[in-house]
C-alpha atoms as a PDB file:
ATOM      1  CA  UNK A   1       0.000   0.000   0.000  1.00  0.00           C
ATOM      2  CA  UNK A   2       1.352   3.272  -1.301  1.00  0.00           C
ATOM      3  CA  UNK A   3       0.712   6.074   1.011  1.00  0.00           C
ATOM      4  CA  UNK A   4       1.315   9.978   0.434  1.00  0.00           C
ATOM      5  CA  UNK A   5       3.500  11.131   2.973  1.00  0.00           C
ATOM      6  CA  UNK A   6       3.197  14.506   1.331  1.00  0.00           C
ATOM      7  CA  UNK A   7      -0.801  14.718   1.278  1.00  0.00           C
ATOM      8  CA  UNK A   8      -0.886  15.587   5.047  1.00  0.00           C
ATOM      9  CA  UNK A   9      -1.185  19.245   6.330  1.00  0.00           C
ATOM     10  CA  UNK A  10       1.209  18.787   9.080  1.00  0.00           C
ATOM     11  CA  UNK A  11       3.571  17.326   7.069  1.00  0.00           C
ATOM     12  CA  UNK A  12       6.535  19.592   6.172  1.00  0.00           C
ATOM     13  CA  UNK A  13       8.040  20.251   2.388  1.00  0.00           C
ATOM     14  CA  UNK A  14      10.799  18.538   0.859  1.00  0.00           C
ATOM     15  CA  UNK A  15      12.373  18.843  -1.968  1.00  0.00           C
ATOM     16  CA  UNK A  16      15.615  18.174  -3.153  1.00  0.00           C
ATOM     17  CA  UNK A  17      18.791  20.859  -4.369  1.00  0.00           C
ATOM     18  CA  UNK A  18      20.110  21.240  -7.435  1.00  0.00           C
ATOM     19  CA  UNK A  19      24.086  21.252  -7.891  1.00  0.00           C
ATOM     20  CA  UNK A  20      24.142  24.888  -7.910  1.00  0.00           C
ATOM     21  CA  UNK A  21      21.799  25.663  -4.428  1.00  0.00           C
ATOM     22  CA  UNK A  22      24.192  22.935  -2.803  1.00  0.00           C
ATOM     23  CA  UNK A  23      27.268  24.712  -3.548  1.00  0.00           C
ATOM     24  CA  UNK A  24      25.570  28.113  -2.768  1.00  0.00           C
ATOM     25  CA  UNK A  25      24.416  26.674   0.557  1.00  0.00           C
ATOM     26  CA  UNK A  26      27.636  25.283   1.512  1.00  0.00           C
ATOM     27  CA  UNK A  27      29.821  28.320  -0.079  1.00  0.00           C
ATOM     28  CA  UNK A  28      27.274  30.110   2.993  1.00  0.00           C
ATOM     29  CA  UNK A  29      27.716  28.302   5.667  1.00  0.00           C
ATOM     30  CA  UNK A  30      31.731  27.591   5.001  1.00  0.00           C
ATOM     31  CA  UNK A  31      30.787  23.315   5.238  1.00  0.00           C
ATOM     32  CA  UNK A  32      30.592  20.465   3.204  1.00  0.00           C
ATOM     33  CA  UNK A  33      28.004  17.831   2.713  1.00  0.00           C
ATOM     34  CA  UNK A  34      29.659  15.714   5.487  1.00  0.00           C
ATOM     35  CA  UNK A  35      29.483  18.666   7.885  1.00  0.00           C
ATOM     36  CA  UNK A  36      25.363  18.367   7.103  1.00  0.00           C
ATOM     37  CA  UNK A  37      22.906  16.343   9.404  1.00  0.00           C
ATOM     38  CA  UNK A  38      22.423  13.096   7.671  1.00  0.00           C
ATOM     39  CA  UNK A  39      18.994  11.539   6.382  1.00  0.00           C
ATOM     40  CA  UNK A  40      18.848   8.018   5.075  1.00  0.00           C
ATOM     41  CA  UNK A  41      17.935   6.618   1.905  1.00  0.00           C
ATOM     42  CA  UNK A  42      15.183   4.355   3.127  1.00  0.00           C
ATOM     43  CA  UNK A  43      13.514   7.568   4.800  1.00  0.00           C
ATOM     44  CA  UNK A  44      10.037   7.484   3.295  1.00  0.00           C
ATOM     45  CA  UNK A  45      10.478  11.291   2.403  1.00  0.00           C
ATOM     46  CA  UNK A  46      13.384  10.506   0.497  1.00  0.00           C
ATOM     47  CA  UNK A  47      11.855   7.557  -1.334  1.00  0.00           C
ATOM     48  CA  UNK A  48       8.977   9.339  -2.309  1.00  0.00           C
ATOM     49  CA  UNK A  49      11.395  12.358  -3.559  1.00  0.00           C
ATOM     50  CA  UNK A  50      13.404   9.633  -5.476  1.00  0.00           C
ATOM     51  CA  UNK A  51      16.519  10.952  -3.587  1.00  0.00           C
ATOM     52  CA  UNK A  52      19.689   9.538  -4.326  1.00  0.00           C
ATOM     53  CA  UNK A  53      22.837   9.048  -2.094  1.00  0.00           C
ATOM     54  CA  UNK A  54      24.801  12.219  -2.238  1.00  0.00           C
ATOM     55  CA  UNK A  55      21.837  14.349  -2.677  1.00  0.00           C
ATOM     56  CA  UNK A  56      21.008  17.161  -0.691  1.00  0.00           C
ATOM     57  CA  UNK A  57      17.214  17.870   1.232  1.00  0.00           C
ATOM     58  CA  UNK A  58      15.563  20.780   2.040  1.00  0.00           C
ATOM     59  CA  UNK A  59      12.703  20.355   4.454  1.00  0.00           C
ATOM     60  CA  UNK A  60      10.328  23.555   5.163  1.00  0.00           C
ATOM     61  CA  UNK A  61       8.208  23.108   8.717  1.00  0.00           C
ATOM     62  CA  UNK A  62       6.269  26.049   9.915  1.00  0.00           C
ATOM     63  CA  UNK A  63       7.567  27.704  12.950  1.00  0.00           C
ATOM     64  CA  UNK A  64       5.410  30.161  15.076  1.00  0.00           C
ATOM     65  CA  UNK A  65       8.097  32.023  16.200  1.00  0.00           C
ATOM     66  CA  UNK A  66      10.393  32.002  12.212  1.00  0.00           C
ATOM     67  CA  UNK A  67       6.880  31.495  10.050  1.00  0.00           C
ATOM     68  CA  UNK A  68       9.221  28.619   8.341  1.00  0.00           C
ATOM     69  CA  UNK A  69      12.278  27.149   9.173  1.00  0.00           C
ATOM     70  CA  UNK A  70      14.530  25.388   6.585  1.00  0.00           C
ATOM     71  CA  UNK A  71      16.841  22.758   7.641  1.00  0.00           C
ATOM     72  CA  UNK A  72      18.947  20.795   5.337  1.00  0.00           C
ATOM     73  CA  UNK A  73      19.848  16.865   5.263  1.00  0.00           C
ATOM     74  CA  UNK A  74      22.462  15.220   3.141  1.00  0.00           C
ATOM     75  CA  UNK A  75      21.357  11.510   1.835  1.00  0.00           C
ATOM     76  CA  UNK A  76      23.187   8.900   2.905  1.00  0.00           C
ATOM     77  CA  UNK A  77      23.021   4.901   2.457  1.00  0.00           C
END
């Protein structure tokens, strides 16, 4: 059974970078992808993206205090 992680209000966006947002993110922050919190493979999120190792996540949740909050996960196996 296929279910839609996405379809939920309370669920938060995803989506995942493109080459040139990673590097722009990183360049940023002065980090690498290894320096980012990790996020596995098998995640549902990530399976439902299609994510592939090495990729990079952004993940939207709404704050009350920020309105949203981005946080970033690198894919890992």
């Amino acid at each position: 059974m296929d279910v839609d992680i996405f379809g939920n209000r309370l669920s938060p966006k995803y989506r995942i970078l493109s080459a040139e947002e990673v590097s722009a993110l990183l360049d940023k922050f002065k980090a690498t992808t290894r320096d980012l919190p990790k996020i596995k493979l098998t995640d549902p999120a990530a399976k439902q993206l299609g994510a592939t190792e090495g990729a990079v996540m952004e993940i939207i949740r709404n704050s009350k205090t920020a309105g949203e909050a981005k946080y970033y996960r690198f894919v890992v196996k």
